[in-house]
C-alpha atoms as a PDB file:
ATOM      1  CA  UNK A   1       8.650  -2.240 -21.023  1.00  0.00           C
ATOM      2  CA  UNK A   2       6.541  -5.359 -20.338  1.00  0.00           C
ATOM      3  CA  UNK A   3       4.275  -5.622 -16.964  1.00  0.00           C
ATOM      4  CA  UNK A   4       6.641  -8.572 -15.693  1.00  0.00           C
ATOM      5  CA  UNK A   5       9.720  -6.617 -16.627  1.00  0.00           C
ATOM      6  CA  UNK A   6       8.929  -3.987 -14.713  1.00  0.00           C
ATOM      7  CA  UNK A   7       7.811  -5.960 -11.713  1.00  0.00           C
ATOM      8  CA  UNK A   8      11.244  -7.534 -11.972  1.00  0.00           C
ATOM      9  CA  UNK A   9      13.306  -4.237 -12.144  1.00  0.00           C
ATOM     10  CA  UNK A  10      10.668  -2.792  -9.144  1.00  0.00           C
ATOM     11  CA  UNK A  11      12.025  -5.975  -7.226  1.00  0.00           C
ATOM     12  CA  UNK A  12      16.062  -5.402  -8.144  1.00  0.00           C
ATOM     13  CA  UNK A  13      15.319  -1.842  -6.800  1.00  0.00           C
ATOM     14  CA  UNK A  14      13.915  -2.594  -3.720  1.00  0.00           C
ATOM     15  CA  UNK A  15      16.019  -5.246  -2.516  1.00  0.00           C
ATOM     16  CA  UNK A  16      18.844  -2.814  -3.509  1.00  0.00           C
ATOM     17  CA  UNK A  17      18.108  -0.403  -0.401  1.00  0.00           C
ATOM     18  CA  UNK A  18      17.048  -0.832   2.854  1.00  0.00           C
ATOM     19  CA  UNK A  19      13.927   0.764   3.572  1.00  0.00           C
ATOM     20  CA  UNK A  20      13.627   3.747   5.908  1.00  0.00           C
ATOM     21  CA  UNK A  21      12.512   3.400   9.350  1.00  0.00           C
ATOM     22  CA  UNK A  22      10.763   5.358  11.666  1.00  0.00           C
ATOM     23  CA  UNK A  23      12.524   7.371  14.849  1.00  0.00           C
ATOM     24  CA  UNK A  24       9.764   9.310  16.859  1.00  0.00           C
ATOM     25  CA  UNK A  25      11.562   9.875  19.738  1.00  0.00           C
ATOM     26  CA  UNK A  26       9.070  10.191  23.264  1.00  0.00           C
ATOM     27  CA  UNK A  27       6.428   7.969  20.870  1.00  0.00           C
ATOM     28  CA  UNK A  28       5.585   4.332  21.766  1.00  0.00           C
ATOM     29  CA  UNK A  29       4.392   2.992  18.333  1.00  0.00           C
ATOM     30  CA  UNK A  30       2.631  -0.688  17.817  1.00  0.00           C
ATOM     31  CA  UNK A  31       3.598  -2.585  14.645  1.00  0.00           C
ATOM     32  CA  UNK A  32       1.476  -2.825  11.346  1.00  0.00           C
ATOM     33  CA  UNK A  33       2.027  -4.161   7.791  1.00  0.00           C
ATOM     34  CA  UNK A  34       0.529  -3.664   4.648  1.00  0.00           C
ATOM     35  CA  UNK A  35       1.034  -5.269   1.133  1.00  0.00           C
ATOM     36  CA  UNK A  36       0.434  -2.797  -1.793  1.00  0.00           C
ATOM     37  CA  UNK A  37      -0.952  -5.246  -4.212  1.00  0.00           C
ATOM     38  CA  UNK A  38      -0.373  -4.570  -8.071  1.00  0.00           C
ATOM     39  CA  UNK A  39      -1.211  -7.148 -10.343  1.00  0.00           C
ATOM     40  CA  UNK A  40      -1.394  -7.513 -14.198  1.00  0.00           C
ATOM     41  CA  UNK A  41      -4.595  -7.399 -16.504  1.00  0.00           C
ATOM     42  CA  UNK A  42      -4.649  -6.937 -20.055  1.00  0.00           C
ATOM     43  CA  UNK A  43      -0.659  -6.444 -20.358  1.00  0.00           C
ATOM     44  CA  UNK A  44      -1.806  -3.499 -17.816  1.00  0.00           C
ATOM     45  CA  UNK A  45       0.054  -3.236 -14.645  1.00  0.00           C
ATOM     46  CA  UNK A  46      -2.968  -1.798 -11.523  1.00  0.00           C
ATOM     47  CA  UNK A  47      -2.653  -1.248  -7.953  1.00  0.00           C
ATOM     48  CA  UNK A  48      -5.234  -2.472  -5.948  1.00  0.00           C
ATOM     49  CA  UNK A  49      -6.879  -0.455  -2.468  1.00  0.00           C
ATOM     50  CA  UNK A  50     -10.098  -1.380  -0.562  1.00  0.00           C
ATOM     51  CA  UNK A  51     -12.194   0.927   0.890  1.00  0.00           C
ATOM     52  CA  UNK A  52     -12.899  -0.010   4.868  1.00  0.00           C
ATOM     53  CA  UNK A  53     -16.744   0.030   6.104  1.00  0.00           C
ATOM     54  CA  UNK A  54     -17.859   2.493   7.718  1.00  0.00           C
ATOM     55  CA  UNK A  55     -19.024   0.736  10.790  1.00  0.00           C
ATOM     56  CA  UNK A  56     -15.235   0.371  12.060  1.00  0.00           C
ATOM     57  CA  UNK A  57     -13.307   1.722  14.851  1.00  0.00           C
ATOM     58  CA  UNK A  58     -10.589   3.479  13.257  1.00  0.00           C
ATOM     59  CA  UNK A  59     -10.036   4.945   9.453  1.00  0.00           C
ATOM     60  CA  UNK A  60     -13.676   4.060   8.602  1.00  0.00           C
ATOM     61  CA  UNK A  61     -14.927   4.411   4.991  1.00  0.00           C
ATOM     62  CA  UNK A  62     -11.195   5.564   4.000  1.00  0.00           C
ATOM     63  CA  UNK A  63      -8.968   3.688   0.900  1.00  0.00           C
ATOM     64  CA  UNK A  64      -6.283   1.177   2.089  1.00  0.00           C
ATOM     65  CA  UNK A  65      -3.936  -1.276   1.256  1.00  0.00           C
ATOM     66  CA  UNK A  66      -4.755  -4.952   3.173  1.00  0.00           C
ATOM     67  CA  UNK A  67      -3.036  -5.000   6.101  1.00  0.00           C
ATOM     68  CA  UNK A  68      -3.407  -4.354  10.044  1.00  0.00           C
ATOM     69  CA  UNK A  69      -1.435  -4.855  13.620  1.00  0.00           C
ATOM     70  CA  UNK A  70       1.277  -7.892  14.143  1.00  0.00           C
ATOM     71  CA  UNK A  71      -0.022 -10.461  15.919  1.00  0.00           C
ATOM     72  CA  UNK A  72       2.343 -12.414  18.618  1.00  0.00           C
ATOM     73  CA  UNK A  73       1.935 -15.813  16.110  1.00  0.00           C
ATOM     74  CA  UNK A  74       3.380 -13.759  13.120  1.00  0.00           C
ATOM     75  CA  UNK A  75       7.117 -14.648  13.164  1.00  0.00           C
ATOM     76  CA  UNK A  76       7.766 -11.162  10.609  1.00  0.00           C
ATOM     77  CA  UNK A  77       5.868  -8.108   9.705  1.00  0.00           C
ATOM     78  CA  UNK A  78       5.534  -9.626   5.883  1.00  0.00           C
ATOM     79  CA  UNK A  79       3.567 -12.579   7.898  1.00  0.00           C
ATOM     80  CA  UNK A  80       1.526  -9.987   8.784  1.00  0.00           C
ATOM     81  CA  UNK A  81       1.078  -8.237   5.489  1.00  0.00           C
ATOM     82  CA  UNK A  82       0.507 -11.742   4.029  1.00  0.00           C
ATOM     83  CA  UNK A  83      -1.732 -13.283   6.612  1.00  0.00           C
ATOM     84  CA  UNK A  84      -4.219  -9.962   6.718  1.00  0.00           C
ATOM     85  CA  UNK A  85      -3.813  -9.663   3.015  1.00  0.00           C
ATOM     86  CA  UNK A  86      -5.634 -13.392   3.120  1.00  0.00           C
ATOM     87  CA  UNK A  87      -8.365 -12.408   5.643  1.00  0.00           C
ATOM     88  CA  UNK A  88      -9.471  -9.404   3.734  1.00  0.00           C
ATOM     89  CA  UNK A  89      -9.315 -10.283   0.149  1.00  0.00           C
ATOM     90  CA  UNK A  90      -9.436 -14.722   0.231  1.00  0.00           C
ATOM     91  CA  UNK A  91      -5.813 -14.183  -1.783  1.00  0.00           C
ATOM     92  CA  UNK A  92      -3.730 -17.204  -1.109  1.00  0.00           C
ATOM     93  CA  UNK A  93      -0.737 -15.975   0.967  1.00  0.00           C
ATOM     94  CA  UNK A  94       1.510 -18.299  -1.566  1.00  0.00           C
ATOM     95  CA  UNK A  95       0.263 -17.231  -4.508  1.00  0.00           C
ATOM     96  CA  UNK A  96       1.966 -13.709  -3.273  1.00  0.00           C
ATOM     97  CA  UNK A  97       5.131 -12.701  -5.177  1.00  0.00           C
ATOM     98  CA  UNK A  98       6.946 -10.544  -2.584  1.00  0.00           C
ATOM     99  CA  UNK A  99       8.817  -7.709  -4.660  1.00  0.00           C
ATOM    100  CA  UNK A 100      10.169  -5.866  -1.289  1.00  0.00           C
ATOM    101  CA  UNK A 101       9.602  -3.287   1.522  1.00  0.00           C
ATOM    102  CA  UNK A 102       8.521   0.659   1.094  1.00  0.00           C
ATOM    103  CA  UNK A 103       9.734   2.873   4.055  1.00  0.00           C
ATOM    104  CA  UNK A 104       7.835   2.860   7.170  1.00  0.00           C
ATOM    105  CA  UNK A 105       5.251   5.025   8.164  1.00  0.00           C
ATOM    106  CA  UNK A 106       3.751   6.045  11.143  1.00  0.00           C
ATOM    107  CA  UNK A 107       0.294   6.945  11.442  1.00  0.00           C
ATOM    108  CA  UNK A 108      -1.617   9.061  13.428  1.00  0.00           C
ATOM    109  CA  UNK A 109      -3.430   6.370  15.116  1.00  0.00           C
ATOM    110  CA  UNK A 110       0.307   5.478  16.495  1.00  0.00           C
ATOM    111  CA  UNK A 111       1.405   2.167  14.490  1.00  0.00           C
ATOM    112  CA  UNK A 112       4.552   2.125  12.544  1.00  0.00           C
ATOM    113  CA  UNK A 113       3.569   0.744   9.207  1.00  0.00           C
ATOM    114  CA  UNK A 114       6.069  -1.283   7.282  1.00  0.00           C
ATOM    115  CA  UNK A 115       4.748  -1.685   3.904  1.00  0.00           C
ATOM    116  CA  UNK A 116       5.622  -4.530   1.082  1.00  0.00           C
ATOM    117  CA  UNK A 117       4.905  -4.229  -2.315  1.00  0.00           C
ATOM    118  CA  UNK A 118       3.599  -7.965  -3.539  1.00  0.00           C
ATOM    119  CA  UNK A 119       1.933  -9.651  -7.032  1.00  0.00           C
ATOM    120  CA  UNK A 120      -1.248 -10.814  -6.647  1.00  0.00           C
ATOM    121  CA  UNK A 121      -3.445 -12.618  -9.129  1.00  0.00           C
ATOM    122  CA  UNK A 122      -4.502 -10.693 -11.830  1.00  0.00           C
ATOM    123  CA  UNK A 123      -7.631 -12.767 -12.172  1.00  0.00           C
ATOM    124  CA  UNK A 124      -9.702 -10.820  -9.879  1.00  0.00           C
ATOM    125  CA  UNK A 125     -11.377 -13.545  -8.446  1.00  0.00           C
ATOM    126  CA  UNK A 126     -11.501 -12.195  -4.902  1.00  0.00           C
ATOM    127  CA  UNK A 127     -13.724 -12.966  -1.758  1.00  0.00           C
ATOM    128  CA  UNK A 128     -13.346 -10.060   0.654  1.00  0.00           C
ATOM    129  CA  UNK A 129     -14.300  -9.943   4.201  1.00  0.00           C
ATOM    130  CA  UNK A 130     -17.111  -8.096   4.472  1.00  0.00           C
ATOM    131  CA  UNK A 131     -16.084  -7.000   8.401  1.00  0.00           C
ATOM    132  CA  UNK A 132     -13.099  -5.493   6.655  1.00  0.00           C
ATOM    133  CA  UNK A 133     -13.694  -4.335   2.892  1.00  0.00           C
ATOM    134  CA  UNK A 134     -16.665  -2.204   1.918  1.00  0.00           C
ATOM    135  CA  UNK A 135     -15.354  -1.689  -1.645  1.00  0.00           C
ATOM    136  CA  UNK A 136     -12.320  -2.796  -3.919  1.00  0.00           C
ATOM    137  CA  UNK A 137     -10.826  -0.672  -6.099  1.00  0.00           C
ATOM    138  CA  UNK A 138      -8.451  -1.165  -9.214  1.00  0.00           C
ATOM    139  CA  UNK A 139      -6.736   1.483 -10.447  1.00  0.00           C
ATOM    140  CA  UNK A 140      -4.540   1.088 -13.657  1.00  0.00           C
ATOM    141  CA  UNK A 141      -0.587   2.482 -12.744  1.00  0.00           C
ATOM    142  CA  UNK A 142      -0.941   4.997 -15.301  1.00  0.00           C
ATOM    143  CA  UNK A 143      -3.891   6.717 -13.353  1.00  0.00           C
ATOM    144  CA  UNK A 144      -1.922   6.872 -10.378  1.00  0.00           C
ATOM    145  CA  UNK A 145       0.707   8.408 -11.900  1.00  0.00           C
ATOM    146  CA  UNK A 146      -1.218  10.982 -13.765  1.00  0.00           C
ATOM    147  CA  UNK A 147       0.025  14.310 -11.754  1.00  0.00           C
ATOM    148  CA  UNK A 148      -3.589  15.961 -12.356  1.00  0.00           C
ATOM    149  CA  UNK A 149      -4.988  13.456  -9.267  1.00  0.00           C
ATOM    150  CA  UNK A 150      -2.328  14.619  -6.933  1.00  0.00           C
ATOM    151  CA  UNK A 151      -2.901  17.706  -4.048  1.00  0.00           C
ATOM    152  CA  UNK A 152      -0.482  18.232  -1.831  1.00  0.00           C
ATOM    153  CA  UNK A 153      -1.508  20.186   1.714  1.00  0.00           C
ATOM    154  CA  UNK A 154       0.728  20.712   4.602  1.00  0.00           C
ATOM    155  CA  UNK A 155      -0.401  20.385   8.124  1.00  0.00           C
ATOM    156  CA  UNK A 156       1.254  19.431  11.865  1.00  0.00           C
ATOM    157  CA  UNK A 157       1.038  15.923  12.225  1.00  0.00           C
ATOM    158  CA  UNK A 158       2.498  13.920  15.223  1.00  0.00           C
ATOM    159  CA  UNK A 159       4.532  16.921  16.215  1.00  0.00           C
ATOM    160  CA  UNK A 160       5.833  17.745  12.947  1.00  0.00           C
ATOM    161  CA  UNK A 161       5.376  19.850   9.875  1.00  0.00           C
ATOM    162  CA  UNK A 162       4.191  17.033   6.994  1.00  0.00           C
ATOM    163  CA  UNK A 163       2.811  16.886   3.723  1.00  0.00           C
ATOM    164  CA  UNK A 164      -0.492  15.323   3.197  1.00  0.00           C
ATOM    165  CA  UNK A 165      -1.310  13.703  -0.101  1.00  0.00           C
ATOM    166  CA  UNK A 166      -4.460  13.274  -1.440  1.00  0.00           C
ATOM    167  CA  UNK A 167      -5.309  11.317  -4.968  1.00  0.00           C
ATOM    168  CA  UNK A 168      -8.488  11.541  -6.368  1.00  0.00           C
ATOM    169  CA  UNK A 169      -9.491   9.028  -8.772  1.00  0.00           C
ATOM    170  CA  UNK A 170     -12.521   9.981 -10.076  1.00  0.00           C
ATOM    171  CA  UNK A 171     -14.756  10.153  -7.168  1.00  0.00           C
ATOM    172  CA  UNK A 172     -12.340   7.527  -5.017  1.00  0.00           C
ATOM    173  CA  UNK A 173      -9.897  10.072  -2.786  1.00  0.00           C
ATOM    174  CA  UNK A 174      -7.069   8.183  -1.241  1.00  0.00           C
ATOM    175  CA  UNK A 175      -5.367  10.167   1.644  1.00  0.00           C
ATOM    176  CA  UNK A 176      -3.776   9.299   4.917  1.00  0.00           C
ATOM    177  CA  UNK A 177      -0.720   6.688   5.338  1.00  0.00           C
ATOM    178  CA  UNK A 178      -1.857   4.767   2.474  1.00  0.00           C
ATOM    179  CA  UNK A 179      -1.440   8.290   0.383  1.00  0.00           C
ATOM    180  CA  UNK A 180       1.716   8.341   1.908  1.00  0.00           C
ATOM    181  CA  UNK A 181       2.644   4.772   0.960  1.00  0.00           C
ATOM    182  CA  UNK A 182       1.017   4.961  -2.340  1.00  0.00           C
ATOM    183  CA  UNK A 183       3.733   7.960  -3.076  1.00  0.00           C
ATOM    184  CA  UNK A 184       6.502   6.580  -1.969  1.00  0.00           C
ATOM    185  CA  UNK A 185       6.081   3.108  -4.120  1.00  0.00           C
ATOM    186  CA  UNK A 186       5.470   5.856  -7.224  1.00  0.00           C
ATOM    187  CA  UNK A 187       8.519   7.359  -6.678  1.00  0.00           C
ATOM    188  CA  UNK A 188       9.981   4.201  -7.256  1.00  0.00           C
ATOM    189  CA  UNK A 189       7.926   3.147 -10.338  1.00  0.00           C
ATOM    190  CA  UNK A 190       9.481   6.222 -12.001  1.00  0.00           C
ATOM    191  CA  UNK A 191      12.542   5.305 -11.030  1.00  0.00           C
ATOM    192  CA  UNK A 192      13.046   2.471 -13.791  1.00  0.00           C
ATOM    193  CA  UNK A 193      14.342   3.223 -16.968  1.00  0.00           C
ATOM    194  CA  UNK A 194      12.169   2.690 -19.752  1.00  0.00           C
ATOM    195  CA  UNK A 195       9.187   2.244 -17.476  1.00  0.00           C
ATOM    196  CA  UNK A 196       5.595   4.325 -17.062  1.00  0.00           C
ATOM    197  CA  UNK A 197       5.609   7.635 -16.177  1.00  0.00           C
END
């Protein structure tokens, strides 16, 4: 299956179903977005994470997808996704084919994350915000979907039992709510006939 054909079926899928959202009953949870950005190189699909600097306030020197907290002059949480998505990484917000939403997640840190997967350049040709991105990382799809990176641990988190996922990319370990987003958007990769496994 060709890159773009399996953008297009990722995009029929998603658009198909409407994404999961989060009920924590007793918690009062602000509003995020994220865009997982895949791109092509090479007739090779990738997903692409940045790793935040360590000098922040919250989820220093961990992997994420660009994203962060609605702001009141974002009319939608893909404004959000988009907007943030052009502060960190200097990607044109219109040059951003939209493919659809993940489920939400809600982090410990008490957002409800509502995730879109989105096409971005394949160029590479990226100015990041140094206040916001320490490293970017490209991972071909067929890393990410190798089981060997995957550990699974299970721990209480926000008052329930949950399974934490960790991928480790050679020495680049994704874990948290992007683990958790990362897994979900996989599930759905191997969803489409004919695609990568």
């Amino acid at each position: 299956m060709s890159v773009d054909a399996l953008f297009q079926t990722l995009e029929s899928r998603l658009s198909s179903r409407p994404a999961r959202e989060v009920h924590l009953p007793g918690w009062a949870l602000r509003e995020a977005s994220v865009l997982v950005p895949v791109f092509e190189r090479d007739g090779v699909p990738h997903v692409l994470f940045t790793r935040r600097p360590t000098t922040l306030r919250t989820h220093a020197d961990q992997y994420s997808f660009p994203g962060g907290g609605r702001d009141p002059e974002d009319a939608t949480p893909l404004h959000t996704a988009l907007r943030e998505t052009e502060e960190e990484l200097g990607i044109d917000r219109r040059g951003v084919r939209v493919l659809g939403m993940l489920d939400e997640v809600p982090t410990i840190s008490q957002y409800r994350v509502r995730p879109f997967v989105g096409v971005i350049p394949g160029d590479g040709k990226y100015r990041p915000s140094p206040e916001e991105v320490a490293f970017i990382l490209e991972v071909p799809l067929s890393g990410l979907l190798d089981p060997s990176i995957l550990r699974v641990e299970r721990k209480e988190i926000l008052g329930a039992e949950r399974d934490l996922y960790f991928y480790t990319y050679g020495t680049h370990v994704i874990w948290g709510a992007t683990a958790r987003i990362l897994r979900d958007f996989l599930n759905h990769v191997t969803q489409v006939p004919g695609g990568l496994r």
